[in-house]
PDB file of N, CA and C in Angstrom:
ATOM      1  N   UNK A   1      58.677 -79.725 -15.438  1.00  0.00           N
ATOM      2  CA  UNK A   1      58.436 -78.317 -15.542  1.00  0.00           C
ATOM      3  C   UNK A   1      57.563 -77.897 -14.375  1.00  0.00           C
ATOM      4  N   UNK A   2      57.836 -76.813 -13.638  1.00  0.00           N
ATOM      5  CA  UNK A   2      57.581 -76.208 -12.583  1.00  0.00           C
ATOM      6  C   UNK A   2      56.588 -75.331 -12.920  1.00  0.00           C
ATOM      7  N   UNK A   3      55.152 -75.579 -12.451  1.00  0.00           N
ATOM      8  CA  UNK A   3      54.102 -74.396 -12.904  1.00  0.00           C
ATOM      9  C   UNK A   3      54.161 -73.167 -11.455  1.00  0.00           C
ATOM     10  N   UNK A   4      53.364 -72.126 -11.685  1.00  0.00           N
ATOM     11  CA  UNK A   4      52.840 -71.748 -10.453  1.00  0.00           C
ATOM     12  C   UNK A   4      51.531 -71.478 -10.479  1.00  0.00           C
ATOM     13  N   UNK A   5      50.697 -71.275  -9.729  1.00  0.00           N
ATOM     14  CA  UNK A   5      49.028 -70.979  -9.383  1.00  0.00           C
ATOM     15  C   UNK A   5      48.643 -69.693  -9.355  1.00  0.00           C
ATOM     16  N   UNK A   6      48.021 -69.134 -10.179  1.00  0.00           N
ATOM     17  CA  UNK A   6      47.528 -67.831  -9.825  1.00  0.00           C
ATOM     18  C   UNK A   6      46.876 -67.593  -8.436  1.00  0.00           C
ATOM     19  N   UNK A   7      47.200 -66.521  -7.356  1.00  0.00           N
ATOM     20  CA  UNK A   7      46.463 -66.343  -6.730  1.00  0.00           C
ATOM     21  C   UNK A   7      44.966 -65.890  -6.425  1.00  0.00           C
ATOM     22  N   UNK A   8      44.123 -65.073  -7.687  1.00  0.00           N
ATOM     23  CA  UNK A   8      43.409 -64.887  -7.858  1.00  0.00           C
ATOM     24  C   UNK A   8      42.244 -65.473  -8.739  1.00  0.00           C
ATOM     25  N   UNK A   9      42.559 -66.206  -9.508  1.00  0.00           N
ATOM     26  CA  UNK A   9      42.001 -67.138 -10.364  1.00  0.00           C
ATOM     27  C   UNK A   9      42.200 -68.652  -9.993  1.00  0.00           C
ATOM     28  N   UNK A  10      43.167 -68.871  -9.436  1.00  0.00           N
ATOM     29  CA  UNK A  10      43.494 -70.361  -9.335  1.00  0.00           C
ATOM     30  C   UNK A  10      44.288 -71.281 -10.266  1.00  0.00           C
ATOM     31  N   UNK A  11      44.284 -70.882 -11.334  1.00  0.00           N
ATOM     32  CA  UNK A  11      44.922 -71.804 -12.296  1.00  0.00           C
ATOM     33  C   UNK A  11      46.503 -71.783 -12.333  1.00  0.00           C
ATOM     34  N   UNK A  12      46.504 -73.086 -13.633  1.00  0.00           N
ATOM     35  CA  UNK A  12      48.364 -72.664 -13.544  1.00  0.00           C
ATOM     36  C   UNK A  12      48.985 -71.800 -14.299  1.00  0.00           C
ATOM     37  N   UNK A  13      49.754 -71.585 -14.231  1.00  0.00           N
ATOM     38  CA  UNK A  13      50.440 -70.519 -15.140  1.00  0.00           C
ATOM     39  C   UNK A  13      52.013 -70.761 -15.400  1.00  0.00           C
ATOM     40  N   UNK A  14      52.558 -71.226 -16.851  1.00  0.00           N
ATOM     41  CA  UNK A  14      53.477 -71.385 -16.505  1.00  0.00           C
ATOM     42  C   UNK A  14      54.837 -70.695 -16.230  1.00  0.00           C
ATOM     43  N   UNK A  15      56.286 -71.120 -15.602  1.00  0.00           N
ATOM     44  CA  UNK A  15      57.102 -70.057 -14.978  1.00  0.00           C
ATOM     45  C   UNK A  15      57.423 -69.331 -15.735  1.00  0.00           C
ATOM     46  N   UNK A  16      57.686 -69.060 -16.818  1.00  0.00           N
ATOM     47  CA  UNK A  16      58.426 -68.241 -17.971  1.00  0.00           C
ATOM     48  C   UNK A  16      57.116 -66.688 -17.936  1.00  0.00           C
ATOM     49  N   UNK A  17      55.664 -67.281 -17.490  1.00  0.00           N
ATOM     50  CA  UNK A  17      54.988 -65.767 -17.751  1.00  0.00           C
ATOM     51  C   UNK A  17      55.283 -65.445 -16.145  1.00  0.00           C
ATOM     52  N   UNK A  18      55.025 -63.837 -16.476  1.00  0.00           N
ATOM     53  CA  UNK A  18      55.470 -63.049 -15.285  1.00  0.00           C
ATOM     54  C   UNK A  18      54.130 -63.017 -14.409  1.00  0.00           C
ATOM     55  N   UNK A  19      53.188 -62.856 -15.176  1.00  0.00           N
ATOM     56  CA  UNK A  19      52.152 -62.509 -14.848  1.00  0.00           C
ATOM     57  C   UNK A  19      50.749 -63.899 -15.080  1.00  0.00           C
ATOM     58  N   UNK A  20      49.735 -64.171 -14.671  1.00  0.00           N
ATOM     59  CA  UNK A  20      48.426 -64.923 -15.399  1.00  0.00           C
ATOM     60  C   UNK A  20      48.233 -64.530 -16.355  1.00  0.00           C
ATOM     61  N   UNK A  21      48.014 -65.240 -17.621  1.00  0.00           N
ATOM     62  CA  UNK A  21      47.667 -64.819 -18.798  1.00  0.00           C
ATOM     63  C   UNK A  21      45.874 -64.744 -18.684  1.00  0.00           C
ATOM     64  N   UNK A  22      45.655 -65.625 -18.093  1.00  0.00           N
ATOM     65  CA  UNK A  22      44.323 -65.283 -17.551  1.00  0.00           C
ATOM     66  C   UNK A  22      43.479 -64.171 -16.849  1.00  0.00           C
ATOM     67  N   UNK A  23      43.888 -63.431 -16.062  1.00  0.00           N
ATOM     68  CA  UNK A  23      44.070 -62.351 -15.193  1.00  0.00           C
ATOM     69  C   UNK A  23      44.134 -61.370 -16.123  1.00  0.00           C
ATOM     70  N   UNK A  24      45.153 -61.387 -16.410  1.00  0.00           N
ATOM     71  CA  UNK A  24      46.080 -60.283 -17.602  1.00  0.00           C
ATOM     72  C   UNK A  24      44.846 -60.243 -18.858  1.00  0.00           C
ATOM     73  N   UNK A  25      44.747 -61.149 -19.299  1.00  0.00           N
ATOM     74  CA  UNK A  25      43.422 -60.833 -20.367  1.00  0.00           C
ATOM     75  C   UNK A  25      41.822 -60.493 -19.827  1.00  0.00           C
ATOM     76  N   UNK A  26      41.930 -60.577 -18.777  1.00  0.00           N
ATOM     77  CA  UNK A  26      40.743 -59.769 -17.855  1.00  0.00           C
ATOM     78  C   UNK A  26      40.127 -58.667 -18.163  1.00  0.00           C
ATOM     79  N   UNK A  27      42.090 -58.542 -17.372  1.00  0.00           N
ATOM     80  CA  UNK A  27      42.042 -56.941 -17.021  1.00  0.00           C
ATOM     81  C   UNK A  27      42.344 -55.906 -18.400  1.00  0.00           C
ATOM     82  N   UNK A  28      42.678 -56.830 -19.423  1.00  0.00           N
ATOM     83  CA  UNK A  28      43.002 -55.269 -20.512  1.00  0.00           C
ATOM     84  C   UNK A  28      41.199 -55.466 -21.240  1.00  0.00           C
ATOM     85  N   UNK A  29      40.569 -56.166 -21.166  1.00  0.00           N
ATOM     86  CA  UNK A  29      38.859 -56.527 -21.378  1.00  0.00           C
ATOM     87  C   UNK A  29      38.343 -55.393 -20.431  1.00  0.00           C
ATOM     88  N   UNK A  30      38.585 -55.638 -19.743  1.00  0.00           N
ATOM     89  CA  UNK A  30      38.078 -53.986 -18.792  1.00  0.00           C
ATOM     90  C   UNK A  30      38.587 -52.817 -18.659  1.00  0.00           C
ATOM     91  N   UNK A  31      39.607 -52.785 -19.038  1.00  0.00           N
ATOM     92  CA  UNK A  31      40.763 -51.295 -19.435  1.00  0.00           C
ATOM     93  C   UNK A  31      39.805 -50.699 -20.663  1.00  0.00           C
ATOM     94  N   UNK A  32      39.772 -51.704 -21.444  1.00  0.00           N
ATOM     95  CA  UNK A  32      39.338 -51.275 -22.495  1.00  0.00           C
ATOM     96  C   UNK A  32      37.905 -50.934 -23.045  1.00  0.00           C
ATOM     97  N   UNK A  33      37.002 -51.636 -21.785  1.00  0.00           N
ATOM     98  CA  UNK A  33      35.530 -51.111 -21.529  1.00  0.00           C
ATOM     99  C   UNK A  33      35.691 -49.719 -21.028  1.00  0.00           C
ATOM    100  N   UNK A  34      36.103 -49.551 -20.003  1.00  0.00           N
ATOM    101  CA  UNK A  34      36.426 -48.394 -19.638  1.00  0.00           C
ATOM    102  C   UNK A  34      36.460 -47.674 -20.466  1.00  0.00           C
ATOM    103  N   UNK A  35      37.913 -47.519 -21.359  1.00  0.00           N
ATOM    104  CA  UNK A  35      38.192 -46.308 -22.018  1.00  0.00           C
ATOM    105  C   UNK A  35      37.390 -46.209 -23.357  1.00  0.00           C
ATOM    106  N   UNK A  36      36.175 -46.866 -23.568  1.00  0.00           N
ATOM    107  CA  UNK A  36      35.469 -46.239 -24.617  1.00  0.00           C
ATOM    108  C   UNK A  36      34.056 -45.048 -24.375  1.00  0.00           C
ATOM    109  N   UNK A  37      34.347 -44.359 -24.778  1.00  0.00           N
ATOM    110  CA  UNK A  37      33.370 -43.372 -24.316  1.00  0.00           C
ATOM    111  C   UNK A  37      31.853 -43.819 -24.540  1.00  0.00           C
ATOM    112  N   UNK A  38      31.173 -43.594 -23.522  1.00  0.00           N
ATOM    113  CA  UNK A  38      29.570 -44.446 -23.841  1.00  0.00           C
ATOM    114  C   UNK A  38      29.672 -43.373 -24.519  1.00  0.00           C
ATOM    115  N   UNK A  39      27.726 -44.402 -25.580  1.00  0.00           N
ATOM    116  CA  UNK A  39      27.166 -43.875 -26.566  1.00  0.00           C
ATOM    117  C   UNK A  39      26.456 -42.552 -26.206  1.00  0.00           C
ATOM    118  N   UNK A  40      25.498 -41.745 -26.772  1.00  0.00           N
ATOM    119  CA  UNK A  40      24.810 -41.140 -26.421  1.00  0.00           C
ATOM    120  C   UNK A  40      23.373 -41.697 -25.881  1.00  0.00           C
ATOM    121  N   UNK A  41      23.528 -40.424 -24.420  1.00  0.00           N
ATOM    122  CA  UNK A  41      22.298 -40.922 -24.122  1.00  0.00           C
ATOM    123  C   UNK A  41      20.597 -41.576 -24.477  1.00  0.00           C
ATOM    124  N   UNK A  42      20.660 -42.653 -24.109  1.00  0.00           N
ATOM    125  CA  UNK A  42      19.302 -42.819 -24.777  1.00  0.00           C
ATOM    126  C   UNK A  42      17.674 -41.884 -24.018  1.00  0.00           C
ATOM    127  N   UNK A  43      16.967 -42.078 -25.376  1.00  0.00           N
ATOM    128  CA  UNK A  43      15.560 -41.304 -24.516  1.00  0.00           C
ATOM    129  C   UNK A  43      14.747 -42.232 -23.789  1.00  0.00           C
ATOM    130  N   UNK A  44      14.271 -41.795 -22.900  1.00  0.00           N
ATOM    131  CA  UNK A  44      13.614 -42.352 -21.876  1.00  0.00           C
ATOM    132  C   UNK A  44      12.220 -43.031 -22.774  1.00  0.00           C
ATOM    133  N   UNK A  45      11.646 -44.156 -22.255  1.00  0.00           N
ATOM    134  CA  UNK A  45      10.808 -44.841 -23.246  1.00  0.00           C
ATOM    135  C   UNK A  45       9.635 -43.436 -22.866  1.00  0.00           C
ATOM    136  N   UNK A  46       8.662 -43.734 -23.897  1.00  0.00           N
ATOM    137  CA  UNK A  46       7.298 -43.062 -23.481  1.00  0.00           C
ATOM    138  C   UNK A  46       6.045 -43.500 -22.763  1.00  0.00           C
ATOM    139  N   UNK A  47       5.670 -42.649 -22.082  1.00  0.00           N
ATOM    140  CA  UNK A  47       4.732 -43.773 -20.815  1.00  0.00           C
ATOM    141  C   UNK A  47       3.873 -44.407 -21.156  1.00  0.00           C
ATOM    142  N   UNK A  48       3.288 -44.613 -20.557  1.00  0.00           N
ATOM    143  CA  UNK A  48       2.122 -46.243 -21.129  1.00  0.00           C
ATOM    144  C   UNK A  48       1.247 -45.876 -20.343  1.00  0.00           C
ATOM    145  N   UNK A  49      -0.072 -44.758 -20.859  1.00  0.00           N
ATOM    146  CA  UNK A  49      -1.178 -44.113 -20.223  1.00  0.00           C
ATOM    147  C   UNK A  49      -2.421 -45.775 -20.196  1.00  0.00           C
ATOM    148  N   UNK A  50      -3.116 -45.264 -19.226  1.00  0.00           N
ATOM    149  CA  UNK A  50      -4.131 -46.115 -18.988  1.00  0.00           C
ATOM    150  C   UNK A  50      -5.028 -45.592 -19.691  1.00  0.00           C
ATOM    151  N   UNK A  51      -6.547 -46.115 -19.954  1.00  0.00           N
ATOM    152  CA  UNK A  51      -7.519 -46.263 -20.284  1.00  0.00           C
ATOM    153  C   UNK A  51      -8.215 -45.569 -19.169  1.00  0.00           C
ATOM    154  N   UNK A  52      -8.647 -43.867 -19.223  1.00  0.00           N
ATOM    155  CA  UNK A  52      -9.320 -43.407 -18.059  1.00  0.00           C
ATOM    156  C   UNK A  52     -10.788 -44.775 -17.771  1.00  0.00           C
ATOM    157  N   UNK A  53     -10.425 -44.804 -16.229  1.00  0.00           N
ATOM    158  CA  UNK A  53     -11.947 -45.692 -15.762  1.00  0.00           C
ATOM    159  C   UNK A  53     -12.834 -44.682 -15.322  1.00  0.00           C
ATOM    160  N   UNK A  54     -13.906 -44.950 -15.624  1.00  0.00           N
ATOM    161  CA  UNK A  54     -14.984 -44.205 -15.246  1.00  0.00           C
ATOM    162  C   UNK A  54     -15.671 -44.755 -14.491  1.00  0.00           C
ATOM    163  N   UNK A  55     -16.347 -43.789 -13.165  1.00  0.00           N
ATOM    164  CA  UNK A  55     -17.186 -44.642 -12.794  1.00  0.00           C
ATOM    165  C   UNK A  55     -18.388 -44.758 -13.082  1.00  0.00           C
ATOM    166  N   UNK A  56     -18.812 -45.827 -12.719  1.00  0.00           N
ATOM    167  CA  UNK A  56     -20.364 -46.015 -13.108  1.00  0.00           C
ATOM    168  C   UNK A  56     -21.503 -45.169 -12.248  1.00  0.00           C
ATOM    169  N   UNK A  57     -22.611 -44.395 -14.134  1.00  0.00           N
ATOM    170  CA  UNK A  57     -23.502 -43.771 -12.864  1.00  0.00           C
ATOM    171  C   UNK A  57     -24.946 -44.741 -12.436  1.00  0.00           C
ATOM    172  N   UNK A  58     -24.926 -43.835 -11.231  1.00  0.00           N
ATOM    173  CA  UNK A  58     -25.673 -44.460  -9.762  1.00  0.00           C
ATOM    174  C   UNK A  58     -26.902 -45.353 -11.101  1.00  0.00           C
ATOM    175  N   UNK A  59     -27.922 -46.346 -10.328  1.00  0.00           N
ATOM    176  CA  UNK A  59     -28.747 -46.783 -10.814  1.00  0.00           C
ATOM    177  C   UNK A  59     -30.152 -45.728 -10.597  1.00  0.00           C
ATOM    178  N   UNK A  60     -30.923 -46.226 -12.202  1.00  0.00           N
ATOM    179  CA  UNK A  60     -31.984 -45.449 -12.349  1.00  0.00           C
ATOM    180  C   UNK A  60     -32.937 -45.835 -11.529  1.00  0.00           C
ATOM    181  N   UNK A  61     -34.086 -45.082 -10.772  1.00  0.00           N
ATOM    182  CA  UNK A  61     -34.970 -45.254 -10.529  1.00  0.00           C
ATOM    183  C   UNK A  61     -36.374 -44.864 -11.253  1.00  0.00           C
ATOM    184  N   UNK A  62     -36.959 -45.730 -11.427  1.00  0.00           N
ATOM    185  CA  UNK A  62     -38.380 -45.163 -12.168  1.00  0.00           C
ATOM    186  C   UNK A  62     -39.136 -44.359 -11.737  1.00  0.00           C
ATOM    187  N   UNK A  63     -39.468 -43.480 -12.714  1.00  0.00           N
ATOM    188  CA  UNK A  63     -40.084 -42.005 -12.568  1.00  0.00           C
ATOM    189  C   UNK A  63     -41.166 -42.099 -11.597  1.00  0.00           C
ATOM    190  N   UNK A  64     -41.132 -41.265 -10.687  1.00  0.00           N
ATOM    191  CA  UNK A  64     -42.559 -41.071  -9.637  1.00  0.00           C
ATOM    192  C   UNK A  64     -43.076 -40.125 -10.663  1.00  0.00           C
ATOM    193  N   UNK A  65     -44.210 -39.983 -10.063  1.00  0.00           N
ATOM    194  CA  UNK A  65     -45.532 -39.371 -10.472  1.00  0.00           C
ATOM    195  C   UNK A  65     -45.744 -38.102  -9.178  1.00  0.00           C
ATOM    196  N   UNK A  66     -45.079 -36.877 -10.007  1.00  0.00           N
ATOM    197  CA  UNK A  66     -45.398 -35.629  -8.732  1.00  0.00           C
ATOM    198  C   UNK A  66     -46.306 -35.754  -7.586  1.00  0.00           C
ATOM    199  N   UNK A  67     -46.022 -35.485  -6.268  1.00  0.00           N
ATOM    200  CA  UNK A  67     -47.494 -35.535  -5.533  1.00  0.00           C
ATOM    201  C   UNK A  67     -47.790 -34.407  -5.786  1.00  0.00           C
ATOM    202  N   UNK A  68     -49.518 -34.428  -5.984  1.00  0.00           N
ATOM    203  CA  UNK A  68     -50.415 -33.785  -5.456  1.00  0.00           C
ATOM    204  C   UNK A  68     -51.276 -33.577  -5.134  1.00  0.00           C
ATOM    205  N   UNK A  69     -51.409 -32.956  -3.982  1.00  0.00           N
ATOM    206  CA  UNK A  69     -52.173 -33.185  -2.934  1.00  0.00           C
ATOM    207  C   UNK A  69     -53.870 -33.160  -3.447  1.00  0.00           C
ATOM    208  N   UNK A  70     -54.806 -33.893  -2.738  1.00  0.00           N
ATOM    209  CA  UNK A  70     -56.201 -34.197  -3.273  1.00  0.00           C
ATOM    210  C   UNK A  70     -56.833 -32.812  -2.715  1.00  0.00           C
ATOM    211  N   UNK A  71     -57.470 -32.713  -3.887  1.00  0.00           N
ATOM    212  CA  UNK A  71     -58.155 -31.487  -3.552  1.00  0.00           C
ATOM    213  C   UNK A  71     -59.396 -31.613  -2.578  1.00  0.00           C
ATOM    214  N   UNK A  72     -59.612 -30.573  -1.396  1.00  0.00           N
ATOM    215  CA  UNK A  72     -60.989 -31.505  -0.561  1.00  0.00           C
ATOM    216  C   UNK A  72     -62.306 -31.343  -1.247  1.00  0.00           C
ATOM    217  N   UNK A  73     -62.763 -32.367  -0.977  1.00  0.00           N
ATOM    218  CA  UNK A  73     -64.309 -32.493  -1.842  1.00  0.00           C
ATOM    219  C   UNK A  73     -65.204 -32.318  -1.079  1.00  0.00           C
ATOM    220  N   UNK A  74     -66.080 -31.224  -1.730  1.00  0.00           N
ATOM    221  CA  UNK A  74     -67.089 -31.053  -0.771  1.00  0.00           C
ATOM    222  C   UNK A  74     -67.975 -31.958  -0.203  1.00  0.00           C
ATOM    223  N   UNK A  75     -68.857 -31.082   0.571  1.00  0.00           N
ATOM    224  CA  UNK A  75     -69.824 -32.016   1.361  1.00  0.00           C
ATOM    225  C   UNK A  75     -70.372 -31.930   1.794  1.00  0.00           C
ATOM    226  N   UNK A  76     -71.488 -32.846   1.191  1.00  0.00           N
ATOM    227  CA  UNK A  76     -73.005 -32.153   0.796  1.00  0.00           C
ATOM    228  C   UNK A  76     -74.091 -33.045   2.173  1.00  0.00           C
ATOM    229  N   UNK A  77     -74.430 -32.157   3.038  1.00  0.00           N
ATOM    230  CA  UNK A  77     -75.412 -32.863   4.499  1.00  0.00           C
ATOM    231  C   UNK A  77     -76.751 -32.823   3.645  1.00  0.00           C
ATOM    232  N   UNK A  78     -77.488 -34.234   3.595  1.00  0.00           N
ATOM    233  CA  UNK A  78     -78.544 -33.868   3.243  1.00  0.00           C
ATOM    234  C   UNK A  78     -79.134 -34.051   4.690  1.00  0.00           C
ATOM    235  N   UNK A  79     -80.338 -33.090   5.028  1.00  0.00           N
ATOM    236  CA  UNK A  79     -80.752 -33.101   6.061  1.00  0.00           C
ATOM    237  C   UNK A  79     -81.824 -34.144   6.579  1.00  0.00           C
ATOM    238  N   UNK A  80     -82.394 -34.420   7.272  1.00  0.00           N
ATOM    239  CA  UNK A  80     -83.170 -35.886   7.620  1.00  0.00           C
ATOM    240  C   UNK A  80     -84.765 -35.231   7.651  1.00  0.00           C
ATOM    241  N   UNK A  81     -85.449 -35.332   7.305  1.00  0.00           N
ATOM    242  CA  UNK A  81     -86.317 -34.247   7.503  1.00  0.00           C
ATOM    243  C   UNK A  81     -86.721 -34.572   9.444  1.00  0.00           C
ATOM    244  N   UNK A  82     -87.592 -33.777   9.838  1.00  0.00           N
ATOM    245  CA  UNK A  82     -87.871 -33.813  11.392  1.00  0.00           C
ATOM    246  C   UNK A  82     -89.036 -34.033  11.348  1.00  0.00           C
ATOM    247  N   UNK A  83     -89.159 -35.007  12.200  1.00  0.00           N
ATOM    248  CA  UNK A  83     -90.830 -35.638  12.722  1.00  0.00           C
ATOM    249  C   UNK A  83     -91.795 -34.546  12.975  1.00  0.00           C
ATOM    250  N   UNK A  84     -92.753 -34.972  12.959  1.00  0.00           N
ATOM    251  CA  UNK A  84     -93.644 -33.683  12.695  1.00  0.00           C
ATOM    252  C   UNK A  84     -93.841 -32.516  12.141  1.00  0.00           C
ATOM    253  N   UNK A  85     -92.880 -32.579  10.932  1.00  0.00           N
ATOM    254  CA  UNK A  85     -92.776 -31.287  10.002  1.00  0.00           C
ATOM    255  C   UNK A  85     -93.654 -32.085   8.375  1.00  0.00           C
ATOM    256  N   UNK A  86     -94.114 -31.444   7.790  1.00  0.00           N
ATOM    257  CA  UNK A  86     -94.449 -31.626   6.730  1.00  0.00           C
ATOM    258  C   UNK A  86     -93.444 -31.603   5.337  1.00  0.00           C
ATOM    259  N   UNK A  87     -93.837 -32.342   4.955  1.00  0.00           N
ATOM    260  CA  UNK A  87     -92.342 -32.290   3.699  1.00  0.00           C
ATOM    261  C   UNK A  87     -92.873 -31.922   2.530  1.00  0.00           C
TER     262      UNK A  87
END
């Protein structure tokens, strides 16, 4: 018995089919994807929000103590007494 080879698949096929039965069951697998009408559209997933980051605030510094300014202090000359004066 005389086979022949598919050209596209490779295999044998024998003479009595006209066609690859291989091939041939392919192609009505995809005829038939085709002609079914897709489903309805699906919804788009929902987003996947982050965790707002915050940034960090600045570091504390410990409280100064207001300046202010020293008040001037008086100032008091005591005098030396002077030679030859009576005290």
């Amino acid at each position: 018995m005389f086979t022949w080879i598919c050209p596209q698949c490779g295999r044998e096929v024998p003479p009595s089919a006209a066609e690859c039965p291989s091939c041939a069951e392919t192609r009505a697998r995809a005829a038939q994807a085709a002609a079914q009408p897709p489903g309805p559209p699906q919804a788009p997933p929902q987003p996947q929000y982050a965790a707002p980051q915050f940034q960090a605030p600045p570091p504390q510094y410990p409280q100064q103590q207001q300046y202010q300014p020293q008040q001037p202090q008086p100032s008091y000359v005591i005098a030396e007494p002077k030679k030859g004066m009576p005290s």
